[in-house]
PDB file of N, CA and C in Angstrom:
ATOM      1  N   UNK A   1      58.283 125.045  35.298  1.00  0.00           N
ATOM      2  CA  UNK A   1      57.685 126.249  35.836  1.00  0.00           C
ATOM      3  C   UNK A   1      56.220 126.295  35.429  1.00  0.00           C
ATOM      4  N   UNK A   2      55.608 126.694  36.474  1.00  0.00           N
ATOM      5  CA  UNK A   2      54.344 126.884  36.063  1.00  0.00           C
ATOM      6  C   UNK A   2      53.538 127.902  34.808  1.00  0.00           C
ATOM      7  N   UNK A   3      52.403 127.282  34.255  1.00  0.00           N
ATOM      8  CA  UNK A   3      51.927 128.358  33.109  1.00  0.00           C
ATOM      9  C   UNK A   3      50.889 128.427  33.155  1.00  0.00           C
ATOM     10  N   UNK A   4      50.059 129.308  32.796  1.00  0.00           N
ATOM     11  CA  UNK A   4      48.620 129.405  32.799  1.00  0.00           C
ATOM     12  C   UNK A   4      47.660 128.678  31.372  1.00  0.00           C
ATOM     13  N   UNK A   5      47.157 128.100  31.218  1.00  0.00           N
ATOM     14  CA  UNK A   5      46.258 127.251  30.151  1.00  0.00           C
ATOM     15  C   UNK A   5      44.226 127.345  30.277  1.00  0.00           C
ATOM     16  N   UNK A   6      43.886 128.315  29.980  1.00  0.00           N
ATOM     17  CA  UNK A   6      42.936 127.922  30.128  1.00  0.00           C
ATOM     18  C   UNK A   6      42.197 129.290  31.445  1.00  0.00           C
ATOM     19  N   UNK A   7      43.257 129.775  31.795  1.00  0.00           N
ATOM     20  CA  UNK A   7      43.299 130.435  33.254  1.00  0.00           C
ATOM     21  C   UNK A   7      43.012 129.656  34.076  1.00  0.00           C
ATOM     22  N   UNK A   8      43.991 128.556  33.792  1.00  0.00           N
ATOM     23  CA  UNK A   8      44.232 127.516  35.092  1.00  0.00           C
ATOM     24  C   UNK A   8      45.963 127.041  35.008  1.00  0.00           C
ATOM     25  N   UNK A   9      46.506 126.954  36.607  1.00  0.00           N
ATOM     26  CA  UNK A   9      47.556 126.554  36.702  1.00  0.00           C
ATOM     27  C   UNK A   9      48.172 125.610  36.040  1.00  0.00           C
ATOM     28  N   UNK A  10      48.883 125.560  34.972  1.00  0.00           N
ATOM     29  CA  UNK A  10      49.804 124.419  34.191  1.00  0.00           C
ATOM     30  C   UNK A  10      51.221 124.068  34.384  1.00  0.00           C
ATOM     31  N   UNK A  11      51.344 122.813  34.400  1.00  0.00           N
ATOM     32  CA  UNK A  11      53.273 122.768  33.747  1.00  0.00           C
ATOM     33  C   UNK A  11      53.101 122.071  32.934  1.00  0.00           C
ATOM     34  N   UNK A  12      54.398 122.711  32.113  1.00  0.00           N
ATOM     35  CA  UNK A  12      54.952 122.029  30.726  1.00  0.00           C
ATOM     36  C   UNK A  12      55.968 121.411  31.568  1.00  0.00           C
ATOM     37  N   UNK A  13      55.967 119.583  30.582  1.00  0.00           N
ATOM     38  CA  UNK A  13      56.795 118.548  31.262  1.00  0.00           C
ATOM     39  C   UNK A  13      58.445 118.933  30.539  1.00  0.00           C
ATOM     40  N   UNK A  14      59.808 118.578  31.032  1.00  0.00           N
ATOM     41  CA  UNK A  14      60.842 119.278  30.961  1.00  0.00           C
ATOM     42  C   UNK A  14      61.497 118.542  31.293  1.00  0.00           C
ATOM     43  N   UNK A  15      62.617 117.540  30.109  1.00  0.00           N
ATOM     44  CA  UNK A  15      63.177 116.561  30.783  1.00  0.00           C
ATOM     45  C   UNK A  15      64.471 117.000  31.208  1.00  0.00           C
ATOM     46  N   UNK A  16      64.809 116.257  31.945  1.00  0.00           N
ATOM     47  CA  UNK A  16      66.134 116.536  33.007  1.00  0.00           C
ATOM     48  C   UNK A  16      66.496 115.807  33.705  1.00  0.00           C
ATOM     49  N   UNK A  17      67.426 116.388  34.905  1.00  0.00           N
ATOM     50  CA  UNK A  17      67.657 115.515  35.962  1.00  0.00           C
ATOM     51  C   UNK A  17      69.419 115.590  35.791  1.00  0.00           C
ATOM     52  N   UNK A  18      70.006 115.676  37.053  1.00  0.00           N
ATOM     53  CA  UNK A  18      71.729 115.915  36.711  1.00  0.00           C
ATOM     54  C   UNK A  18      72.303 114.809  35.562  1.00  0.00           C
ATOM     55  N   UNK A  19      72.305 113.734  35.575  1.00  0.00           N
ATOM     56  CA  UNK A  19      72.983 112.683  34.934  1.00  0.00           C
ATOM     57  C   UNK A  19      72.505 112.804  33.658  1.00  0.00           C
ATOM     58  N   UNK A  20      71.031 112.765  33.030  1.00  0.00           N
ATOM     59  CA  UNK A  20      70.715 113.078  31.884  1.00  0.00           C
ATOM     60  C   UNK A  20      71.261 114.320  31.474  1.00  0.00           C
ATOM     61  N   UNK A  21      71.507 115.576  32.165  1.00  0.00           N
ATOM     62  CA  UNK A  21      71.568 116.849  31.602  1.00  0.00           C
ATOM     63  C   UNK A  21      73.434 116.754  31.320  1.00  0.00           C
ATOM     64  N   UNK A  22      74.129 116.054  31.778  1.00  0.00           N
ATOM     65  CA  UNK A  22      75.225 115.935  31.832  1.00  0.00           C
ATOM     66  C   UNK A  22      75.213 115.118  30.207  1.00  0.00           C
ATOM     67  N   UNK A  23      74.881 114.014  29.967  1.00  0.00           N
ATOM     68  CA  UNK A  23      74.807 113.069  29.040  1.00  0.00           C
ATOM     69  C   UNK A  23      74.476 113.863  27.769  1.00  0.00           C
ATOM     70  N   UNK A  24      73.466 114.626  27.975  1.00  0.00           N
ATOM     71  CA  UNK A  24      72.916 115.819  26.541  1.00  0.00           C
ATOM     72  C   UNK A  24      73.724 116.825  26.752  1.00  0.00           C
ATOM     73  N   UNK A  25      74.386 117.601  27.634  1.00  0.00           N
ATOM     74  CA  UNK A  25      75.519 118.429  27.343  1.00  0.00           C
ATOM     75  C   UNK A  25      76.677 117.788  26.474  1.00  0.00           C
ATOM     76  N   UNK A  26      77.308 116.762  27.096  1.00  0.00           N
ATOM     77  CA  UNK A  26      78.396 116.067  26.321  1.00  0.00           C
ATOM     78  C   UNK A  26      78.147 115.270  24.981  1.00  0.00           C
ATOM     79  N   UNK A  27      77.004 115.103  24.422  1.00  0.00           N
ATOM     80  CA  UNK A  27      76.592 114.272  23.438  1.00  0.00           C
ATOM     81  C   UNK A  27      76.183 115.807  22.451  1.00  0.00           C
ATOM     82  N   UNK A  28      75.902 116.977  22.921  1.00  0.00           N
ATOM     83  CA  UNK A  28      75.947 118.144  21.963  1.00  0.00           C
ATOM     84  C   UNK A  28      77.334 118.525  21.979  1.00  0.00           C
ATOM     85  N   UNK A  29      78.395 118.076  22.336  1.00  0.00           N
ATOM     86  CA  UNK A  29      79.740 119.082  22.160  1.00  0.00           C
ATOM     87  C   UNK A  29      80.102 117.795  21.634  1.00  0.00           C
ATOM     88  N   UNK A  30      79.510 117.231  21.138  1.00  0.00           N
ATOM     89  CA  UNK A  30      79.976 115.751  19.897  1.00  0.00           C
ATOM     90  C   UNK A  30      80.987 114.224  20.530  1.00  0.00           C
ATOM     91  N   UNK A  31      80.688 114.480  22.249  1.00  0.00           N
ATOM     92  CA  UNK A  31      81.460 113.772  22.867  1.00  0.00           C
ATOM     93  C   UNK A  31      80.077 112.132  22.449  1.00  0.00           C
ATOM     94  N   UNK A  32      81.015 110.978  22.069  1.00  0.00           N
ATOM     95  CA  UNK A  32      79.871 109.836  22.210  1.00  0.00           C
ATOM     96  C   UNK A  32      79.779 109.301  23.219  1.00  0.00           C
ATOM     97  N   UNK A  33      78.255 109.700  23.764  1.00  0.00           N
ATOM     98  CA  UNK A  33      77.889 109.383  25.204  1.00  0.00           C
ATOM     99  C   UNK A  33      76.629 108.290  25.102  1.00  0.00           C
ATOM    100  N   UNK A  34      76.468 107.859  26.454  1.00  0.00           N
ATOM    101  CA  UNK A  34      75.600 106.701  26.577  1.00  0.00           C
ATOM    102  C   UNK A  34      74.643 106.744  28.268  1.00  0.00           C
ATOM    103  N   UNK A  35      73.747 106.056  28.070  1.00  0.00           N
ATOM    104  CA  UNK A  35      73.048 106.626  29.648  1.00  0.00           C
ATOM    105  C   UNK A  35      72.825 105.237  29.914  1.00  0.00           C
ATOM    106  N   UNK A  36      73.403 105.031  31.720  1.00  0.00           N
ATOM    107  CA  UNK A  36      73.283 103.701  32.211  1.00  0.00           C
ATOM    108  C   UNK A  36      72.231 104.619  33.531  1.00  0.00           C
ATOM    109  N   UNK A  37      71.081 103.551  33.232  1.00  0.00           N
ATOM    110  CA  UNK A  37      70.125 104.599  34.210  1.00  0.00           C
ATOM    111  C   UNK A  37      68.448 103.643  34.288  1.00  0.00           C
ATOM    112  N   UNK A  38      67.965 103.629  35.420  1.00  0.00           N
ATOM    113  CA  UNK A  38      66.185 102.977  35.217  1.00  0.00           C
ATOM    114  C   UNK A  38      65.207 104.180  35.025  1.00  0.00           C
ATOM    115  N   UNK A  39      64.511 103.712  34.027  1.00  0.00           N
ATOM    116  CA  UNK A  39      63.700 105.003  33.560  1.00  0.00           C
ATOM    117  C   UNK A  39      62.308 104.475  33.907  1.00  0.00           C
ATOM    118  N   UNK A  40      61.639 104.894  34.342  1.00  0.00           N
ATOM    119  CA  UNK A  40      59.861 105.095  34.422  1.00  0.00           C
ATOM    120  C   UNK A  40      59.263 104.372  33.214  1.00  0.00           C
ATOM    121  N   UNK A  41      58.087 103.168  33.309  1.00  0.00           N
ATOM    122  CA  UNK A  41      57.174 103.300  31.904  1.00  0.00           C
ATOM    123  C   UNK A  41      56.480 104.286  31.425  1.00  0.00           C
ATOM    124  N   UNK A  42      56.501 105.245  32.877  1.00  0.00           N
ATOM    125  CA  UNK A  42      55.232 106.158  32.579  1.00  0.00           C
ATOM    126  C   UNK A  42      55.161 106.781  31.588  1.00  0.00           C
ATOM    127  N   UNK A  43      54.731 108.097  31.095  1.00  0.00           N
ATOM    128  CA  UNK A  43      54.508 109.443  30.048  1.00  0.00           C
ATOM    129  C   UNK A  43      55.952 110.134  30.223  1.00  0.00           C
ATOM    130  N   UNK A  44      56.333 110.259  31.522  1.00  0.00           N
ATOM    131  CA  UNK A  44      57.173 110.465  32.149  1.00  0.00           C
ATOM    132  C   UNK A  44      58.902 110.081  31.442  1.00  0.00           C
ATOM    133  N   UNK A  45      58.910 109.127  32.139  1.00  0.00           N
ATOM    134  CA  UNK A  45      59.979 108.413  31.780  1.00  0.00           C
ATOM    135  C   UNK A  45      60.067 108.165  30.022  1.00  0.00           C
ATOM    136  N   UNK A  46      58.592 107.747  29.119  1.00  0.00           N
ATOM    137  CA  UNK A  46      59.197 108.196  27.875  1.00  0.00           C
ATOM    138  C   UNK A  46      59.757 109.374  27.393  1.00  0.00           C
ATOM    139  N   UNK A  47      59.166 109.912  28.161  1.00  0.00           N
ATOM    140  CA  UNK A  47      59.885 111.951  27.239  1.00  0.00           C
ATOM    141  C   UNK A  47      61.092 111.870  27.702  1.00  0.00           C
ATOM    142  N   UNK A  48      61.607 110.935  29.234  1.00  0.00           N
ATOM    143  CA  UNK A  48      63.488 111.147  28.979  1.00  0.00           C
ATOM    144  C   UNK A  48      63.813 110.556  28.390  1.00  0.00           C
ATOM    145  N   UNK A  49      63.371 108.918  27.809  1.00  0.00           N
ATOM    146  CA  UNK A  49      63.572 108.005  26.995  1.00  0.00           C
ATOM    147  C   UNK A  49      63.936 109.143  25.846  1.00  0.00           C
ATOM    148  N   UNK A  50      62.522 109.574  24.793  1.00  0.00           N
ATOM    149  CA  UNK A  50      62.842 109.993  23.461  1.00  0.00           C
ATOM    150  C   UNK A  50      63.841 111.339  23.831  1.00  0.00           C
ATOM    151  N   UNK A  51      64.160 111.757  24.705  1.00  0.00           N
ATOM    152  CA  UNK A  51      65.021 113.028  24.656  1.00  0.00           C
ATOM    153  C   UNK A  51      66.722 112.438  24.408  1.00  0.00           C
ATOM    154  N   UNK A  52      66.655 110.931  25.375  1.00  0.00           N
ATOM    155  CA  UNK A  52      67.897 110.723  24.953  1.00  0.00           C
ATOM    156  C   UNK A  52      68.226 110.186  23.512  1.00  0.00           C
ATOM    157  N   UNK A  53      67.186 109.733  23.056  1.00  0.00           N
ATOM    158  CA  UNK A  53      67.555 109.178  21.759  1.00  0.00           C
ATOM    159  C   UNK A  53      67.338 110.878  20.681  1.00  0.00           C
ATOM    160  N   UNK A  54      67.138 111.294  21.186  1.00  0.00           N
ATOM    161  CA  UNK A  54      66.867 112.443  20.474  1.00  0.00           C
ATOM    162  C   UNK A  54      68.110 113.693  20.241  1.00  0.00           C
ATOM    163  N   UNK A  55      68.473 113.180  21.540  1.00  0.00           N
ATOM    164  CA  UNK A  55      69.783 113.709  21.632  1.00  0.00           C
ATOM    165  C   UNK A  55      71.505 112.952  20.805  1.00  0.00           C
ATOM    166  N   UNK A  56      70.786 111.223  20.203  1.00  0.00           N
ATOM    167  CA  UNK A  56      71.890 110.733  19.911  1.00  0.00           C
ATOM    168  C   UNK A  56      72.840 109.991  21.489  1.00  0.00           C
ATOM    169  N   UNK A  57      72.232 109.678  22.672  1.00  0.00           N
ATOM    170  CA  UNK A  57      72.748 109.241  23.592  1.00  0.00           C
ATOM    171  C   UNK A  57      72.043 107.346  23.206  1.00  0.00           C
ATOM    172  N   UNK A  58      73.777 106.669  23.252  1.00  0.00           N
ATOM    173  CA  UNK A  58      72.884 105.236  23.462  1.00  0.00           C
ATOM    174  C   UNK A  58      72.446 105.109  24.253  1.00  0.00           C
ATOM    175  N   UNK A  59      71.213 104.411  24.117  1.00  0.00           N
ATOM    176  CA  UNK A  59      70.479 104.119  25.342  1.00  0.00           C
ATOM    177  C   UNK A  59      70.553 102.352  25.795  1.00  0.00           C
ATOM    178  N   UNK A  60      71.201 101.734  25.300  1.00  0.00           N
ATOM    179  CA  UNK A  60      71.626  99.912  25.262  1.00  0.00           C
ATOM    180  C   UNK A  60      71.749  99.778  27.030  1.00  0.00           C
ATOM    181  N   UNK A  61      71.866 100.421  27.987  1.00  0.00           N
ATOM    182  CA  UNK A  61      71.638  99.881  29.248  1.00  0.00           C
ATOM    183  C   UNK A  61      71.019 100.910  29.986  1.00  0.00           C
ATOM    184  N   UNK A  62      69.870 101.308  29.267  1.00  0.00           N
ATOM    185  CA  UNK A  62      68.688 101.968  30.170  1.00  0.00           C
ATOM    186  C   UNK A  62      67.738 101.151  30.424  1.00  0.00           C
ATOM    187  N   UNK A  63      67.370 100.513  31.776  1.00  0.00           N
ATOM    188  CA  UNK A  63      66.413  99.904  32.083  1.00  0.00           C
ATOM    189  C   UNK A  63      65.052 100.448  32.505  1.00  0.00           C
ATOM    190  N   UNK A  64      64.023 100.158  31.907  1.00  0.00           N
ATOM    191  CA  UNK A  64      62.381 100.589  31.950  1.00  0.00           C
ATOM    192  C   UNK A  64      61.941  99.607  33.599  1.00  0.00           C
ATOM    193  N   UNK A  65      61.672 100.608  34.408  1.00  0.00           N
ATOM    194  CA  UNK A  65      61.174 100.185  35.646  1.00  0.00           C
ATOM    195  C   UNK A  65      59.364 100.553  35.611  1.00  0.00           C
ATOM    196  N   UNK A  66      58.633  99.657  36.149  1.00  0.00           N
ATOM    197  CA  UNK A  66      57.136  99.988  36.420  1.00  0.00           C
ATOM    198  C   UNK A  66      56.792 101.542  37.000  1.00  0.00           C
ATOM    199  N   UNK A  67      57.946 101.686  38.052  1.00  0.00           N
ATOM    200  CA  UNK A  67      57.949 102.512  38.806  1.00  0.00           C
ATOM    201  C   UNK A  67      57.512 103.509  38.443  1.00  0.00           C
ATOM    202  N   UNK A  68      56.886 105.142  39.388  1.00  0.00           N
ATOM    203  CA  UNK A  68      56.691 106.217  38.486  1.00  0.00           C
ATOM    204  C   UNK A  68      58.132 106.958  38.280  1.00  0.00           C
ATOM    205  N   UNK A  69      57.952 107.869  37.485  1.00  0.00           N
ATOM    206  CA  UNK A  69      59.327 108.800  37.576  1.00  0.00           C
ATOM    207  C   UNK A  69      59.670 109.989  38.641  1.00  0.00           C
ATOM    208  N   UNK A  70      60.791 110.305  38.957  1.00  0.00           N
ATOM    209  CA  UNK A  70      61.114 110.941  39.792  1.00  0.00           C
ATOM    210  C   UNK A  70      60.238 112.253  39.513  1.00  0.00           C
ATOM    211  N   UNK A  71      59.722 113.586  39.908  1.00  0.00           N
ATOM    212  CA  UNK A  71      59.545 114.841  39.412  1.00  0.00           C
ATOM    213  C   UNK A  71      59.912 116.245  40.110  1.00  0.00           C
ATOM    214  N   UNK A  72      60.365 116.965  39.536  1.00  0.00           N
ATOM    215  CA  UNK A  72      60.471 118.195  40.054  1.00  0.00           C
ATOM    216  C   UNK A  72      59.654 119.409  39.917  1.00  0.00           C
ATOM    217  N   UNK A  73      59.462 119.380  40.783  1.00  0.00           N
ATOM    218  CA  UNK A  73      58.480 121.056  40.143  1.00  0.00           C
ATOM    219  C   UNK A  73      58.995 122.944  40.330  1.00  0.00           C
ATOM    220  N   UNK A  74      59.253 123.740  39.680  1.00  0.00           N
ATOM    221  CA  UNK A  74      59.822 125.070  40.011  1.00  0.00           C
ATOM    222  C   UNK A  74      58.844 126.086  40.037  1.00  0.00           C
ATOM    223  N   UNK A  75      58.530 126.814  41.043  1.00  0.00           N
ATOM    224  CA  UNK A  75      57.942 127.913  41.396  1.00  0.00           C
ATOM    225  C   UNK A  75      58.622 129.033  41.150  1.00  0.00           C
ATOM    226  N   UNK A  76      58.686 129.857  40.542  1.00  0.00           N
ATOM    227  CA  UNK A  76      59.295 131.395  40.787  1.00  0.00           C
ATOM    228  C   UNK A  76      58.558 132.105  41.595  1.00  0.00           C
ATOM    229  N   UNK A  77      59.191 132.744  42.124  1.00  0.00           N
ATOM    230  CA  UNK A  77      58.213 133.826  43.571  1.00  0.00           C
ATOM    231  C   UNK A  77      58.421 135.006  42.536  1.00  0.00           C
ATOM    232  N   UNK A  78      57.698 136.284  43.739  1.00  0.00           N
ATOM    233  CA  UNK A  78      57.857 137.367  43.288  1.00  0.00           C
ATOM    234  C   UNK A  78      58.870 138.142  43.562  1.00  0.00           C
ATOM    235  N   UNK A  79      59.696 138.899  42.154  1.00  0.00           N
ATOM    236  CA  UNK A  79      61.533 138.906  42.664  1.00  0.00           C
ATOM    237  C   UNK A  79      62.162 138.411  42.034  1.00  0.00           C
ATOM    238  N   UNK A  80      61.411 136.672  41.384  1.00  0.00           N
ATOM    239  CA  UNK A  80      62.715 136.139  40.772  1.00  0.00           C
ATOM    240  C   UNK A  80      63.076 134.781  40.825  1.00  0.00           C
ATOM    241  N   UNK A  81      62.839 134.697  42.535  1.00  0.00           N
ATOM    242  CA  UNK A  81      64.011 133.687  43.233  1.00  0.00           C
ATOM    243  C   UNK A  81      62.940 131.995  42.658  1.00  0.00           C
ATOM    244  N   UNK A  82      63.635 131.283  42.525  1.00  0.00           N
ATOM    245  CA  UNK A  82      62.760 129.919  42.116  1.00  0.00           C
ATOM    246  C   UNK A  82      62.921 128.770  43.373  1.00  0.00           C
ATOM    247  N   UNK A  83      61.901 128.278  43.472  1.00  0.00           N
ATOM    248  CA  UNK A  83      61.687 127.288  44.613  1.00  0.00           C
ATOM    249  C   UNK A  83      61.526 126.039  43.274  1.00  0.00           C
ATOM    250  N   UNK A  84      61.748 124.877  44.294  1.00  0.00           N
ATOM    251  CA  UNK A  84      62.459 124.117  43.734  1.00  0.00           C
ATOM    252  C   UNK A  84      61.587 123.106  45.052  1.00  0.00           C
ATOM    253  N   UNK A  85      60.739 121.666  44.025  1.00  0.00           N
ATOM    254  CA  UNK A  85      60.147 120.577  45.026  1.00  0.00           C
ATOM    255  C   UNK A  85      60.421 119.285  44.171  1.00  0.00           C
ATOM    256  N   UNK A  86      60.565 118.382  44.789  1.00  0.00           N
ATOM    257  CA  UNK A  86      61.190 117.375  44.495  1.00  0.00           C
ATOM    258  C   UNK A  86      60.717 115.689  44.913  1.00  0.00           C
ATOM    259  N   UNK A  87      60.118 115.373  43.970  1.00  0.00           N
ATOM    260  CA  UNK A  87      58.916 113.866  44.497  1.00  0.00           C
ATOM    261  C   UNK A  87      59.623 113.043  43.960  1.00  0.00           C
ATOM    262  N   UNK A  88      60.746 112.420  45.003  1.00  0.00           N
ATOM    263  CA  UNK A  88      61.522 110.801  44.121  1.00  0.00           C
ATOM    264  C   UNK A  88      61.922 109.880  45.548  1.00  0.00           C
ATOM    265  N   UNK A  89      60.264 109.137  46.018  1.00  0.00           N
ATOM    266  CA  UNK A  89      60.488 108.383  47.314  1.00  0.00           C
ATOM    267  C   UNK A  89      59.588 107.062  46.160  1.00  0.00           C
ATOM    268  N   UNK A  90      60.272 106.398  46.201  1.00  0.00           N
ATOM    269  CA  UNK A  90      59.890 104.867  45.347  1.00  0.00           C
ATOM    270  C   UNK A  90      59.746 105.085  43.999  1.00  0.00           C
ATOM    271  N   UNK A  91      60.422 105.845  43.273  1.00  0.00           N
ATOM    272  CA  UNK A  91      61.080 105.869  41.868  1.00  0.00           C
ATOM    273  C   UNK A  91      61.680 104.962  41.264  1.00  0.00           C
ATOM    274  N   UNK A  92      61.591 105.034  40.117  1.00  0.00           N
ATOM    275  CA  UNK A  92      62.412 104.163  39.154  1.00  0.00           C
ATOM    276  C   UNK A  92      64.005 104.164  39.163  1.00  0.00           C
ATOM    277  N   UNK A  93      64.149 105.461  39.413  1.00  0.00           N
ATOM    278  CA  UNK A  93      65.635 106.237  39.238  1.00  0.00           C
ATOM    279  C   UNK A  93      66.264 105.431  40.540  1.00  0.00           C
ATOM    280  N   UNK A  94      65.687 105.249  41.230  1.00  0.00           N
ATOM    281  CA  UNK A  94      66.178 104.899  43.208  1.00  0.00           C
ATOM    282  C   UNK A  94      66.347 103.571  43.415  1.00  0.00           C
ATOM    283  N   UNK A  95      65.692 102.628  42.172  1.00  0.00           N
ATOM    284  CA  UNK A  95      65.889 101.270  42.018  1.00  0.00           C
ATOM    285  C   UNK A  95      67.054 100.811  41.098  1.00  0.00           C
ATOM    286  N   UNK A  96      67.907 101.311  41.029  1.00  0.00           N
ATOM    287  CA  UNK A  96      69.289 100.893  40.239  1.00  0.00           C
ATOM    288  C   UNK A  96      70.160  99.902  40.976  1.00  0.00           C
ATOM    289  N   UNK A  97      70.253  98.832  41.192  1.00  0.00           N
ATOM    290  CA  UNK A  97      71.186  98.293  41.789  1.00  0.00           C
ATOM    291  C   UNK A  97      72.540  97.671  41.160  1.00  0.00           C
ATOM    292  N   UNK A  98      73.419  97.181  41.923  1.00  0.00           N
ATOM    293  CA  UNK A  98      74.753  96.595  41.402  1.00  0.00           C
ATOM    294  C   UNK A  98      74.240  95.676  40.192  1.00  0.00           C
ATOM    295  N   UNK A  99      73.190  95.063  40.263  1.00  0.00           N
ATOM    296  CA  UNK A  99      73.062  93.695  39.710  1.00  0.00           C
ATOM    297  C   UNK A  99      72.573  94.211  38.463  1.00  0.00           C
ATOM    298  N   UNK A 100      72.039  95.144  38.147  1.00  0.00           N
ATOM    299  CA  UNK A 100      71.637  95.633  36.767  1.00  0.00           C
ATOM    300  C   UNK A 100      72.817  96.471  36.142  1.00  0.00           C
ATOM    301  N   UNK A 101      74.211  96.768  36.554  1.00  0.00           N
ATOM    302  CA  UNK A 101      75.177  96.888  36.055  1.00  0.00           C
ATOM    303  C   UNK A 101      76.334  96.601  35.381  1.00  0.00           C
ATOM    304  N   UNK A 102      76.402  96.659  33.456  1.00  0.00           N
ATOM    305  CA  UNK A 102      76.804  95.444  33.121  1.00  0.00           C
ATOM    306  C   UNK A 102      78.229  95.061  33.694  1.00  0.00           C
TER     307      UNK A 102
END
């Protein structure tokens, strides 16, 4: 969501994404979880990197792609309601194939 810095439009970066948020839900209710997934080199892709290790998720078949990372961005309107945009056309995340599956 957006923030103001400066009195200029900001976001704070916010890692996520369904499969990660699934992996850090179950790895906090003490289930031992692991993430099979291609992550970004970018700035990006490290903050999901250290979130999963941060979280205690192995990370032994997360593959580091050149690629950038997927991103989402959330708007709240006025009211409440949150808009929701979504930039993942030649991602890292979108390059997973059979063959990188152990």
């Amino acid at each position: 969501m957006p923030t103001k810095q400066d009195g200029e439009l900001a976001f704070i970066p916010k890692p996520g994404g369904s499969p990660l948020n699934v992996a850090v839900g179950l790895s906090r209710l003490g289930v031992p979880t692991g993430f099979l997934g291609k992550i970004s080199k970018d700035p990006f892709g490290q903050l999901l990197y250290a979130h999963l290790v941060q979280n205690q998720i192995d990370t032994k078949f997360v593959i580091e792609d050149p690629r950038p990372s997927a991103l989402a961005f959330v708007f709240v309107k006025p009211g409440g309601e949150s808009q929701f945009y979504f930039y993942g056309l030649e991602t890292a995340d979108m390059f997973l194939t059979l063959r990188f599956i152990p």
